[in-house]
N, C-alpha and C. Protein backbone atom coordinates (compact mmCIF):
# COMPACT_ATOMS: atom_id res chain seq x y z
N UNK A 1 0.81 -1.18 0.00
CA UNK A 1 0.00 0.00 0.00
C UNK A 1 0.85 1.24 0.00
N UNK A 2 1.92 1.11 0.66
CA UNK A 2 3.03 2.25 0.12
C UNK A 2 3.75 1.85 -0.65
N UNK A 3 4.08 3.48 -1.48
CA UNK A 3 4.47 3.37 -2.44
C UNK A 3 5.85 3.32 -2.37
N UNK A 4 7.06 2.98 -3.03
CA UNK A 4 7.97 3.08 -2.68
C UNK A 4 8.80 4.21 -2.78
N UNK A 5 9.65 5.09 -1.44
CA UNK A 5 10.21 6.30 -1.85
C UNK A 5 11.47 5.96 -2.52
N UNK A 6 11.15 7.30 -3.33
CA UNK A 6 12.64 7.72 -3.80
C UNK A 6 13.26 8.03 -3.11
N UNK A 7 14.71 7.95 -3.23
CA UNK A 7 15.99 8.13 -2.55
C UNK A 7 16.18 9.42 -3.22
N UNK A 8 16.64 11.17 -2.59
CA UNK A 8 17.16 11.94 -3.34
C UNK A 8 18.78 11.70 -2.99
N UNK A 9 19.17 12.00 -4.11
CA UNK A 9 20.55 11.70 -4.53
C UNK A 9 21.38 13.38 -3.89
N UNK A 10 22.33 13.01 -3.53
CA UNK A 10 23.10 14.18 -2.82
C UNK A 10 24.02 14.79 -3.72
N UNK A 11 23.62 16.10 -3.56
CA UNK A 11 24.86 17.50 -4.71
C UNK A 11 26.44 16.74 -4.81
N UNK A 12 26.77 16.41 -3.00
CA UNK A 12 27.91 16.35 -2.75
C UNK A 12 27.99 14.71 -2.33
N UNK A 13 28.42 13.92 -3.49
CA UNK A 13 28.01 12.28 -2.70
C UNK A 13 28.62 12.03 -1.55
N UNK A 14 28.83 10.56 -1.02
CA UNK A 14 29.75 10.47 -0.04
C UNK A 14 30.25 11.46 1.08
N UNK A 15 30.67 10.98 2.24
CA UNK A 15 31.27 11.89 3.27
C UNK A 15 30.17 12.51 4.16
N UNK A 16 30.61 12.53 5.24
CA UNK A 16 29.51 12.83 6.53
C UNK A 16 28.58 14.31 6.40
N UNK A 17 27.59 14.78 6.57
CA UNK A 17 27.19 16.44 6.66
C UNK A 17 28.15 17.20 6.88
N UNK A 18 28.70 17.09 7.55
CA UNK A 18 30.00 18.56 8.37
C UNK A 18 30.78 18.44 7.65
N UNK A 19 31.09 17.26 6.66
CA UNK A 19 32.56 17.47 5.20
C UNK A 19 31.37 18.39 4.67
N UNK A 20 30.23 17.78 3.93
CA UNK A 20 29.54 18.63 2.66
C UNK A 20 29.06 19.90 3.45
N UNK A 21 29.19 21.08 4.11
CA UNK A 21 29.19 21.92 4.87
C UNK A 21 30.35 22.46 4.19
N UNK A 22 31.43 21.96 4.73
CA UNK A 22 32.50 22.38 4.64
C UNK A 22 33.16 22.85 3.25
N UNK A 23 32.50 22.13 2.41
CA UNK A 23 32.86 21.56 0.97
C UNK A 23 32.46 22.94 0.86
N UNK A 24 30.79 23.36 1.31
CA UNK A 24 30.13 24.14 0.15
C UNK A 24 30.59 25.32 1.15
N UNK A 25 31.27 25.31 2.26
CA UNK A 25 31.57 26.76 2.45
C UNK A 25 32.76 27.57 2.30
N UNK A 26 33.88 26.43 2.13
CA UNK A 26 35.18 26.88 1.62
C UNK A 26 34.78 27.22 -0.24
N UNK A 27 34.05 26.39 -1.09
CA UNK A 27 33.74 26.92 -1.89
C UNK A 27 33.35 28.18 -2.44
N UNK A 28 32.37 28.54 -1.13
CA UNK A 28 32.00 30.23 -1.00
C UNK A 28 32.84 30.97 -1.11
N UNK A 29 33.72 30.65 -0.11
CA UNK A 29 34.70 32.01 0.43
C UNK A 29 35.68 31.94 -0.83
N UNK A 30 36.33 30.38 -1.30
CA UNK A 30 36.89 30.90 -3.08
C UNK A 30 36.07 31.42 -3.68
N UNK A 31 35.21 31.73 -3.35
CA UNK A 31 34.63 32.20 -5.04
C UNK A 31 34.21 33.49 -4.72
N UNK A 32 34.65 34.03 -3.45
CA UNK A 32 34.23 35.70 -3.15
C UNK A 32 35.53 36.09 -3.32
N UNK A 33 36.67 35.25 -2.75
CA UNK A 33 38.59 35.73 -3.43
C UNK A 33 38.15 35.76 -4.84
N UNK A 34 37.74 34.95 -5.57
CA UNK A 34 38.53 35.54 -7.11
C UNK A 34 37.57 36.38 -7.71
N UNK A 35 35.87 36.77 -7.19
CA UNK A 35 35.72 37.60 -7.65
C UNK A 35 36.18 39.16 -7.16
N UNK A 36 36.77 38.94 -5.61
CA UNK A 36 37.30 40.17 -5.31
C UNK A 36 38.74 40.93 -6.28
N UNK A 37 39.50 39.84 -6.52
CA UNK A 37 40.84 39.88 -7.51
C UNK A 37 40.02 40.64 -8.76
N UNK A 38 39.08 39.45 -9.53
CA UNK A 38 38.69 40.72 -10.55
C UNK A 38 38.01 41.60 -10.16
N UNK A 39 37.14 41.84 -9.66
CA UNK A 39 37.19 43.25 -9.36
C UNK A 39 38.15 44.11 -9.31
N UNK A 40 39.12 43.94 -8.73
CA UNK A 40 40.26 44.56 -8.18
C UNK A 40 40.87 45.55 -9.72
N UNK A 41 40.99 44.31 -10.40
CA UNK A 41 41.51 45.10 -12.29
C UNK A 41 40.24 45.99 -13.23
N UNK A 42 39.25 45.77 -12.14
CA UNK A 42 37.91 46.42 -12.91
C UNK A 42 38.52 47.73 -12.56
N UNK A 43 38.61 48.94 -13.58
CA UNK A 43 38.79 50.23 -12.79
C UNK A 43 37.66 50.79 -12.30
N UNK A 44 38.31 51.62 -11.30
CA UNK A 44 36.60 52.50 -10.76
C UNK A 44 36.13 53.15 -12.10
N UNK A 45 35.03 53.74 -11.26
CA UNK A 45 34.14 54.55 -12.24
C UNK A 45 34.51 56.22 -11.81
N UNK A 46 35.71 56.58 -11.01
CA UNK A 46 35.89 57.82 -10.06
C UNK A 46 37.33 58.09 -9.87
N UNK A 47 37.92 59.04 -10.62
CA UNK A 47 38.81 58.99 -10.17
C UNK A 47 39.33 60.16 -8.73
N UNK A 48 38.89 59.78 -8.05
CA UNK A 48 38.86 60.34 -6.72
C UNK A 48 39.83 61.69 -6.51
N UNK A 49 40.82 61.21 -5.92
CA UNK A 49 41.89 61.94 -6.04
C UNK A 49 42.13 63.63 -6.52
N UNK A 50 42.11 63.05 -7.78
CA UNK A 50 41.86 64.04 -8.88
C UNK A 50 40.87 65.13 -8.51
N UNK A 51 39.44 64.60 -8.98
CA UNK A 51 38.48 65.70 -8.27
C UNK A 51 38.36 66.19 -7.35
N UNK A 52 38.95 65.77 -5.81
CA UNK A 52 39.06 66.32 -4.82
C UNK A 52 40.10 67.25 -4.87
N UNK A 53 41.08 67.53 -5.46
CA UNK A 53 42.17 68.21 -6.00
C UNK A 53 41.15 69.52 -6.73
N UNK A 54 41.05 69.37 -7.54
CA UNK A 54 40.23 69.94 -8.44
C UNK A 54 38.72 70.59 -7.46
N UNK A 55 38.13 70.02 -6.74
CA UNK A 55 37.01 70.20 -5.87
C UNK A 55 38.09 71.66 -4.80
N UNK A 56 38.91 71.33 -3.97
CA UNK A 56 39.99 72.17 -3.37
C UNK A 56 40.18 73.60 -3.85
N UNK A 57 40.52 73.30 -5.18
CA UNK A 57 40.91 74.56 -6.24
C UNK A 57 39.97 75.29 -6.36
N UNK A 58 38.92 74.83 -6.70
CA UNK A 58 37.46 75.82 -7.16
C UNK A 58 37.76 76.42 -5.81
N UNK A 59 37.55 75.66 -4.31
CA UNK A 59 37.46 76.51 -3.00
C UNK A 59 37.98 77.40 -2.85
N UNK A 60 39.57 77.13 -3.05
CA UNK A 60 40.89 78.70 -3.26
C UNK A 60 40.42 79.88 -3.59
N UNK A 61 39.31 79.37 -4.98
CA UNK A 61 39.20 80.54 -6.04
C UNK A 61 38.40 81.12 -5.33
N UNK A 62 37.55 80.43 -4.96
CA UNK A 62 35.85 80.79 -4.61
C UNK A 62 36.35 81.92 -3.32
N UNK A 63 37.03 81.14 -2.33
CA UNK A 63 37.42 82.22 -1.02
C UNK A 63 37.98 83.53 -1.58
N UNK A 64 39.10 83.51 -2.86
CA UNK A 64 39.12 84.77 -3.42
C UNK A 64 38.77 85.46 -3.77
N UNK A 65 37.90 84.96 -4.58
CA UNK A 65 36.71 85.94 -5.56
C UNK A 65 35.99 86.96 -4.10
N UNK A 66 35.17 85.72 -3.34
CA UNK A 66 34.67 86.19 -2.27
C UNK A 66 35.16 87.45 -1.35
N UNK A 67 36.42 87.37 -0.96
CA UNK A 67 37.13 88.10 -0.36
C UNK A 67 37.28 89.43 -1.04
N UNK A 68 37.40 89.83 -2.35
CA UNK A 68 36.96 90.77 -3.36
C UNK A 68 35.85 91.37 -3.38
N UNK A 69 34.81 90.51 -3.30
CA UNK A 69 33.19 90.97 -3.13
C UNK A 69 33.57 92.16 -1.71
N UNK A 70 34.22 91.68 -1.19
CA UNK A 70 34.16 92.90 0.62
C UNK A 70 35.29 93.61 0.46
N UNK A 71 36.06 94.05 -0.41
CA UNK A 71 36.98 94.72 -0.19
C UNK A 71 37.97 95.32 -1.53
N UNK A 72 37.30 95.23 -2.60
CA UNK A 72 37.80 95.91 -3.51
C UNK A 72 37.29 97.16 -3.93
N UNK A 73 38.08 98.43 -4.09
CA UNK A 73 37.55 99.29 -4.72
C UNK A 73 36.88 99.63 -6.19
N UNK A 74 37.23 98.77 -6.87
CA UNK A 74 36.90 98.60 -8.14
C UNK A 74 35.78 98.07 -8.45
N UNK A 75 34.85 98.63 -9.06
CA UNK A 75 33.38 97.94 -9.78
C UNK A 75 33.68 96.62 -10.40
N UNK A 76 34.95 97.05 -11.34
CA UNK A 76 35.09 95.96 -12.50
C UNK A 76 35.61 94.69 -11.88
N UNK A 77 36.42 94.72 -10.71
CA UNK A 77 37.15 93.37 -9.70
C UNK A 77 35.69 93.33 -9.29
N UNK A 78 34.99 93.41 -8.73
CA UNK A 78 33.73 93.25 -8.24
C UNK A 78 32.89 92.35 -8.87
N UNK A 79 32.64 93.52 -10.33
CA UNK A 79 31.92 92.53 -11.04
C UNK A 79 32.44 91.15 -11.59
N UNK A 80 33.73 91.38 -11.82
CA UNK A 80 34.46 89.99 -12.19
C UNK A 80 34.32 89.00 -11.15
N UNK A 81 34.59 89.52 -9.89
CA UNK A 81 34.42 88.33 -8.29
C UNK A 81 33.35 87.77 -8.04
N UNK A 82 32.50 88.76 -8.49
CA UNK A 82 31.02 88.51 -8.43
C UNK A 82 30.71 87.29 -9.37
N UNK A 83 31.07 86.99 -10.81
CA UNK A 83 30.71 86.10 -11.81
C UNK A 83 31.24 85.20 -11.58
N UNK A 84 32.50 84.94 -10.97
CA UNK A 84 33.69 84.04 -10.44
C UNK A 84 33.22 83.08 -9.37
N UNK A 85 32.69 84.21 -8.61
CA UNK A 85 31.68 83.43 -6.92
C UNK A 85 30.77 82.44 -7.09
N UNK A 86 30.02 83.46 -8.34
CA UNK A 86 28.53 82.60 -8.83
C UNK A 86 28.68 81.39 -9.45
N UNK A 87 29.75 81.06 -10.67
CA UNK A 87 30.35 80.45 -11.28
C UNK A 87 30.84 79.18 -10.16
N UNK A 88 31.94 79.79 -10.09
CA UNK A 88 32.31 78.75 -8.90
C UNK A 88 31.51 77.81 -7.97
N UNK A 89 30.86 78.43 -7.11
CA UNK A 89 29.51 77.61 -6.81
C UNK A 89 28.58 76.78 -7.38
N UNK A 90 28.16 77.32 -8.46
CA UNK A 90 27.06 76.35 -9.09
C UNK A 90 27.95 75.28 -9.44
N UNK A 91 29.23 75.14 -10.24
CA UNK A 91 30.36 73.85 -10.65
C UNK A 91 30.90 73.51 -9.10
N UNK A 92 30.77 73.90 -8.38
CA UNK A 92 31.18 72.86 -7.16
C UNK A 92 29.76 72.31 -6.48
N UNK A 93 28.79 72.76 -6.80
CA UNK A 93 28.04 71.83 -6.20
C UNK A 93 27.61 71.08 -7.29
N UNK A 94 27.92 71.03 -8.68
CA UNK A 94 27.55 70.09 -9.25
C UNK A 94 28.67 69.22 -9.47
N UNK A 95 29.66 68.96 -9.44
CA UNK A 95 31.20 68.61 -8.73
C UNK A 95 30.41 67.68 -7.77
N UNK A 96 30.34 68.22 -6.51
CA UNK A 96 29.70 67.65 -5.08
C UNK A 96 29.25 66.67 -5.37
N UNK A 97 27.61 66.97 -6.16
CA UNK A 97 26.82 66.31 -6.24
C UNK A 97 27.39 65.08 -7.24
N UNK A 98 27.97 65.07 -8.12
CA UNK A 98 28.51 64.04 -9.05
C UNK A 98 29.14 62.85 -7.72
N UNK A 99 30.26 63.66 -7.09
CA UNK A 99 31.16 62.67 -6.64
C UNK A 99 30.32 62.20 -5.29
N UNK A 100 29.62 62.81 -4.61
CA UNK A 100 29.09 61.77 -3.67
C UNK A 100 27.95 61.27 -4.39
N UNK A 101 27.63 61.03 -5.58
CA UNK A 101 26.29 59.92 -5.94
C UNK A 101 27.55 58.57 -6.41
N UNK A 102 28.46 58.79 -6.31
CA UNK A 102 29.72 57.79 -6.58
C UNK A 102 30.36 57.40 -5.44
N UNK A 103 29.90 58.25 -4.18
CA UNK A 103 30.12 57.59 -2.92
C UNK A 103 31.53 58.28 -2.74
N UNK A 104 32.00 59.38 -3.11
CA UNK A 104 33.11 60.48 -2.40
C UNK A 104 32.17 61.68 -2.30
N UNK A 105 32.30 61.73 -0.51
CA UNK A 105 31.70 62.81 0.09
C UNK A 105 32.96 63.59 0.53
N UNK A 106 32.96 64.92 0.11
CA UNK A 106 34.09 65.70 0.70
C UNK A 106 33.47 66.75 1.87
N UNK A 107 34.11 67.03 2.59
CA UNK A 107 33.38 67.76 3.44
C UNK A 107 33.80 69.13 3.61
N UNK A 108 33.58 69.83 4.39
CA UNK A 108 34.02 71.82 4.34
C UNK A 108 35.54 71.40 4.76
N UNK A 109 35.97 70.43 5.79
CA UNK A 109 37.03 71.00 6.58
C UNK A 109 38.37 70.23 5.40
N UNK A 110 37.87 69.23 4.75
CA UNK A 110 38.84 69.09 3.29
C UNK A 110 38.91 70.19 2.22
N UNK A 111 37.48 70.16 1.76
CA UNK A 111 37.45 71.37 0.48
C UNK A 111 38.35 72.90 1.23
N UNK A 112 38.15 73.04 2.56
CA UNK A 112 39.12 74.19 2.96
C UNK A 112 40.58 74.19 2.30
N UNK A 113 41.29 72.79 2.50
CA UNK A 113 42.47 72.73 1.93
C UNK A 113 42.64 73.43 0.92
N UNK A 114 42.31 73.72 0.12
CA UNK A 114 42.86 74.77 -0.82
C UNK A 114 42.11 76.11 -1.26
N UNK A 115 42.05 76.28 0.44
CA UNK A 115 42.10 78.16 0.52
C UNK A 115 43.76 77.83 1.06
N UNK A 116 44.41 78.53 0.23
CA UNK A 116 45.77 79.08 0.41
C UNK A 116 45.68 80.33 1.47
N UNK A 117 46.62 80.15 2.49
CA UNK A 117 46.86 81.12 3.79
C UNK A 117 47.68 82.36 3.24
N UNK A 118 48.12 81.53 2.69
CA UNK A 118 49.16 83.04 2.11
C UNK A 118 48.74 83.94 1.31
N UNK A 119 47.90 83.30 0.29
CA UNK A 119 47.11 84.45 -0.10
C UNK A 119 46.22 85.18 0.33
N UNK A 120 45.54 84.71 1.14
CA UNK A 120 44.62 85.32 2.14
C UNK A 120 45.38 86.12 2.84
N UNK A 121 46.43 86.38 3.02
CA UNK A 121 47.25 87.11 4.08
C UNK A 121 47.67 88.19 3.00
N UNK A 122 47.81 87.99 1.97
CA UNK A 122 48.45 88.67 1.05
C UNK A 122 47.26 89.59 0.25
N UNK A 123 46.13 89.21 0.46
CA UNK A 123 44.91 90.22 0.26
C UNK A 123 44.72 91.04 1.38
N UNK A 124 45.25 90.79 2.55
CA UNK A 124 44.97 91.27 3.84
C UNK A 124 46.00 92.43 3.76
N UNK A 125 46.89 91.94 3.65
CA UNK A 125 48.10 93.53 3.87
C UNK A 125 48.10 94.45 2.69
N UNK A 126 47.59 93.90 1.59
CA UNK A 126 47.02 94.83 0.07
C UNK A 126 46.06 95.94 0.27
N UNK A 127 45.38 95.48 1.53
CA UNK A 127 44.29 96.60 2.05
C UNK A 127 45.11 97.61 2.10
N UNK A 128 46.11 97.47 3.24
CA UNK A 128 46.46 98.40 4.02
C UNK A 128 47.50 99.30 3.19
N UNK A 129 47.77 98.53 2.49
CA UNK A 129 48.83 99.60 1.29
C UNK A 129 48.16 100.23 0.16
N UNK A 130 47.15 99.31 0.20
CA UNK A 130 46.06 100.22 -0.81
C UNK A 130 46.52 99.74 -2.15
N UNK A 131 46.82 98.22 -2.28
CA UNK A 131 47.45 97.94 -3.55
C UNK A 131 46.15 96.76 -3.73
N UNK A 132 45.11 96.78 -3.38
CA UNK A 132 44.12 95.38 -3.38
C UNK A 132 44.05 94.83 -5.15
N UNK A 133 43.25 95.72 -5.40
CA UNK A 133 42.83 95.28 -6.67
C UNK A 133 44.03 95.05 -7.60
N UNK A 134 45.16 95.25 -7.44
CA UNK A 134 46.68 94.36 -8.36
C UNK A 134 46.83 93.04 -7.42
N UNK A 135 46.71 93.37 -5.99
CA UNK A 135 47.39 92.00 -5.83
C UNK A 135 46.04 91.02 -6.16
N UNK A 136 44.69 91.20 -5.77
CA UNK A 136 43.50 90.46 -6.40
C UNK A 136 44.00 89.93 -7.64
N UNK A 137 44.18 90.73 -8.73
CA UNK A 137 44.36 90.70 -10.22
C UNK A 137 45.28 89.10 -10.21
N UNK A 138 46.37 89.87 -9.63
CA UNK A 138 47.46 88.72 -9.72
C UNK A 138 47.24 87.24 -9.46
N UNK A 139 47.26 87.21 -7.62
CA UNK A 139 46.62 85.91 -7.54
C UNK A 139 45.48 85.70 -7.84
N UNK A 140 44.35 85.89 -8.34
CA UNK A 140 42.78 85.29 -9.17
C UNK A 140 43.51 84.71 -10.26
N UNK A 141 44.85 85.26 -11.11
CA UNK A 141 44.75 84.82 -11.81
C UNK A 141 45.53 83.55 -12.04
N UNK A 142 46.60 83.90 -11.21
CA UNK A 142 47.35 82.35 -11.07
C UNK A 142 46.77 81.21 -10.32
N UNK A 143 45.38 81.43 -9.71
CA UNK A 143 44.91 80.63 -8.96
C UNK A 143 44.06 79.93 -10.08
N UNK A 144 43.39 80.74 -10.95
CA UNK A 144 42.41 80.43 -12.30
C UNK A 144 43.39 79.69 -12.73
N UNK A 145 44.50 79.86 -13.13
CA UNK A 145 45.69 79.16 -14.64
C UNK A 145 45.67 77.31 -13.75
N UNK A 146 46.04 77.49 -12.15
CA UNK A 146 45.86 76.29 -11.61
C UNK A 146 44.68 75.67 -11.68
N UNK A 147 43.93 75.95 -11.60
CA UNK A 147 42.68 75.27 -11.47
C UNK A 147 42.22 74.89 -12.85
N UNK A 148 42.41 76.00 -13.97
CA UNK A 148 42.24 74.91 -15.20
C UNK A 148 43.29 74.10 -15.64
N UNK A 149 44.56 73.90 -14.92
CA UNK A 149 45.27 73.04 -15.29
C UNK A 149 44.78 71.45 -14.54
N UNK A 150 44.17 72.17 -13.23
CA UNK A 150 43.36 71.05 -12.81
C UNK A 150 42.55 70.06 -13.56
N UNK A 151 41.65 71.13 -14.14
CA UNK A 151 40.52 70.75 -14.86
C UNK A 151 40.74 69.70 -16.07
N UNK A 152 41.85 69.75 -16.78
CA UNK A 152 42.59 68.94 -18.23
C UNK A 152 43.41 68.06 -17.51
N UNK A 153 43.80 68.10 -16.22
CA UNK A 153 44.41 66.56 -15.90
C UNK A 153 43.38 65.79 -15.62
N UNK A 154 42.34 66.46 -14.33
CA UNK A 154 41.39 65.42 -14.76
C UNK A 154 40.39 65.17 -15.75
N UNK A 155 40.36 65.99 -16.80
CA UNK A 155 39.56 65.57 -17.55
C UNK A 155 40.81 64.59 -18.46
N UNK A 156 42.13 64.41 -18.26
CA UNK A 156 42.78 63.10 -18.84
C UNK A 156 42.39 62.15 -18.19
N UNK A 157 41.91 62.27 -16.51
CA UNK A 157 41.82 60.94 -16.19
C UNK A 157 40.39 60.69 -16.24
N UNK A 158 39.54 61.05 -16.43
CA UNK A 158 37.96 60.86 -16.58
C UNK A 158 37.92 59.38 -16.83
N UNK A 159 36.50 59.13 -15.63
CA UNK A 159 36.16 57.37 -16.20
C UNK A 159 35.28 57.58 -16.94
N UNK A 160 34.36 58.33 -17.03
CA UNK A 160 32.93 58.15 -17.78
C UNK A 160 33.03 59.58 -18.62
N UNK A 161 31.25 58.79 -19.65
CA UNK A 161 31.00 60.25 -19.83
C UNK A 161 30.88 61.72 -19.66
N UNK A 162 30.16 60.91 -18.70
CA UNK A 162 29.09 62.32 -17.73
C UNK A 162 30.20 62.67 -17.09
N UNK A 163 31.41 62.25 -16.27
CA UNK A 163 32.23 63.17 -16.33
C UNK A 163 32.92 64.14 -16.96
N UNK A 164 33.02 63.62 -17.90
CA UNK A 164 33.58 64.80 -19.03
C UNK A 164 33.35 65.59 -19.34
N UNK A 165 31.38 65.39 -19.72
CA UNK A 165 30.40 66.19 -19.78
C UNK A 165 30.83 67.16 -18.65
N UNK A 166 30.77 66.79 -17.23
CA UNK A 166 30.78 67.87 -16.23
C UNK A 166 32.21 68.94 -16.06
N UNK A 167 33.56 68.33 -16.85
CA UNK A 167 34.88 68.73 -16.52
C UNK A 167 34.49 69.32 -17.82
N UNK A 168 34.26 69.15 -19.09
CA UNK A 168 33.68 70.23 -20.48
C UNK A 168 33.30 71.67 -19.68
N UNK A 169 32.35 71.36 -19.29
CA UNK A 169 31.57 72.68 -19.21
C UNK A 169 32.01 73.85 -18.15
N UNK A 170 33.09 73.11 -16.96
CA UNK A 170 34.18 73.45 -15.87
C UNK A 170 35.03 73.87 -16.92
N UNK A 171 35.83 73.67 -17.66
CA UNK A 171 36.61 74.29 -18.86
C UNK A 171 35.97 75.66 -19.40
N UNK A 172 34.69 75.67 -20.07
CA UNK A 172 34.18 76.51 -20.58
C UNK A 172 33.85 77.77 -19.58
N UNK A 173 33.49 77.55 -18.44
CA UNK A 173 33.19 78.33 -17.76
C UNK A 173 34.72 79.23 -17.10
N UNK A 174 35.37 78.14 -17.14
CA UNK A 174 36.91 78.35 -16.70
C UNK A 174 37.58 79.62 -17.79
N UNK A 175 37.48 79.44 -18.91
CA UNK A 175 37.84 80.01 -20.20
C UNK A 175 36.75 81.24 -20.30
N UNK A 176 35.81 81.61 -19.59
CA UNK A 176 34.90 82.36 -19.76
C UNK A 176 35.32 83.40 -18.61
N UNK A 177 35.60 83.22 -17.90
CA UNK A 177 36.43 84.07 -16.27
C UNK A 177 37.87 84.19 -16.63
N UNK A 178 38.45 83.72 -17.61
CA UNK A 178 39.87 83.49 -17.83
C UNK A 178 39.82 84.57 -18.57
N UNK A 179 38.36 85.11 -19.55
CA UNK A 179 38.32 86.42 -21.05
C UNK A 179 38.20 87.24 -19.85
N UNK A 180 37.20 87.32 -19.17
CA UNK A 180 36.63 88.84 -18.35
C UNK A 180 37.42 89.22 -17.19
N UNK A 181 39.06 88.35 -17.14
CA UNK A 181 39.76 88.63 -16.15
C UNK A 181 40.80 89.87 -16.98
N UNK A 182 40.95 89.06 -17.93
CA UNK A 182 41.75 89.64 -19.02
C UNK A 182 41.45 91.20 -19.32
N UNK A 183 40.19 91.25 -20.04
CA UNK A 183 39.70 92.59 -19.83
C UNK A 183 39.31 93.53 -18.77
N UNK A 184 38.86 92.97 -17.28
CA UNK A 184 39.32 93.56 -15.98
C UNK A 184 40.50 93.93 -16.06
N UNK A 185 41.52 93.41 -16.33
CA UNK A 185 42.87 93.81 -15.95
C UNK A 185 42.98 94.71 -16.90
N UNK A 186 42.90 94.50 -18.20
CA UNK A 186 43.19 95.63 -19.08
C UNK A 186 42.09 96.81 -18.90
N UNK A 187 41.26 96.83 -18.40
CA UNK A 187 40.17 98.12 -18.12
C UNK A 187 41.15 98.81 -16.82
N UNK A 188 41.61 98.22 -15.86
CA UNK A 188 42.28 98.71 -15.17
C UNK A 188 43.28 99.45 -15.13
N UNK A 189 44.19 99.10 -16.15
CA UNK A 189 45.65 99.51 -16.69
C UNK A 189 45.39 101.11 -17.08
């Protein structure tokens, strides 16, 4: 009246439970090593480093420009600091926003790193000699020449599109403050 059972046949024949345990869990852990190895040659999608470099630089500028907004006599440094500020900001928070949806969050007390002290000190005693708007001129502009040199290393190291897309238009804007510095300075002269 019963029927006769089937026998199920075992993944792992032979050998007690705690071998086939063993079997299938050392198996695991190889097979999370070699996909960790490749991974390893997969490149990121970020080249980190770089943009935080580059993320830094915009800050330098940005504290400069800023520092201009309160203390230059000149309309035209003004208005230039002013486009520089605005500029600057909108490409660092879209900067920001790129690299932490990639999981690099930078925070104020890093991006500080590149406000340069010395220049800040060196806008500070420009007051007092009444030389602001040359020494502004000067460093904005060697701080600009760095920062788009920034901008073309990493846009050599770019992983993706949409980076490029975002380091493109950081160029253009870069090259756009790079003309109206030019003619600030020469309106000045």
């Amino acid at each position: 009246m019963n029927p006769a059972q089937t026998q199920r046949k075992s993944l792992l024949p032979g050998g007690s439970f705690g071998l086939k345990i063993g079997i299938l869990v050392g198996g695991t852990v190889l097979l999370m090593i070699i996909t960790a190895v490749i991974m390893s040659f997969i490149p990121s999608n970020l080249n980190g480093p770089e943009l935080t470099a580059l993320a830094q630089s915009q800050n330098g500028l940005f504290a400069t420009c800023t520092d201009a907004l309160n203390n230059s006599k000149s309309q035209d440094t003004k208005n230039f600091a002013s486009n520089c500020a605005i500029s600057l900001a909108t490409e660092q928070t879209e900067l920001l926003a790129y690299t932490s949806e990639r999981g690099l969050k930078l925070g104020k007390k890093q991006l500080d790193l590149g406000v340069n002290a010395q220049s800040q000190n060196a806008l500070k005693a420009s007051i007092a000699a009444s030389t602001y708007d040359e020494t502004f001129s000067t460093l904005v502009q060697s701080q600009l020449t760095l920062y788009m040199a920034k901008i073309k290393a990493t846009f050599s190291t770019a992983k993706s599109a949409q980076q490029k897309s975002l380091l493109s238009t950081e160029w253009t804007t870069a090259k756009l403050l790079e003309i109206q510095l030019k003619s600030t300075a020469a309106a000045a002269s």
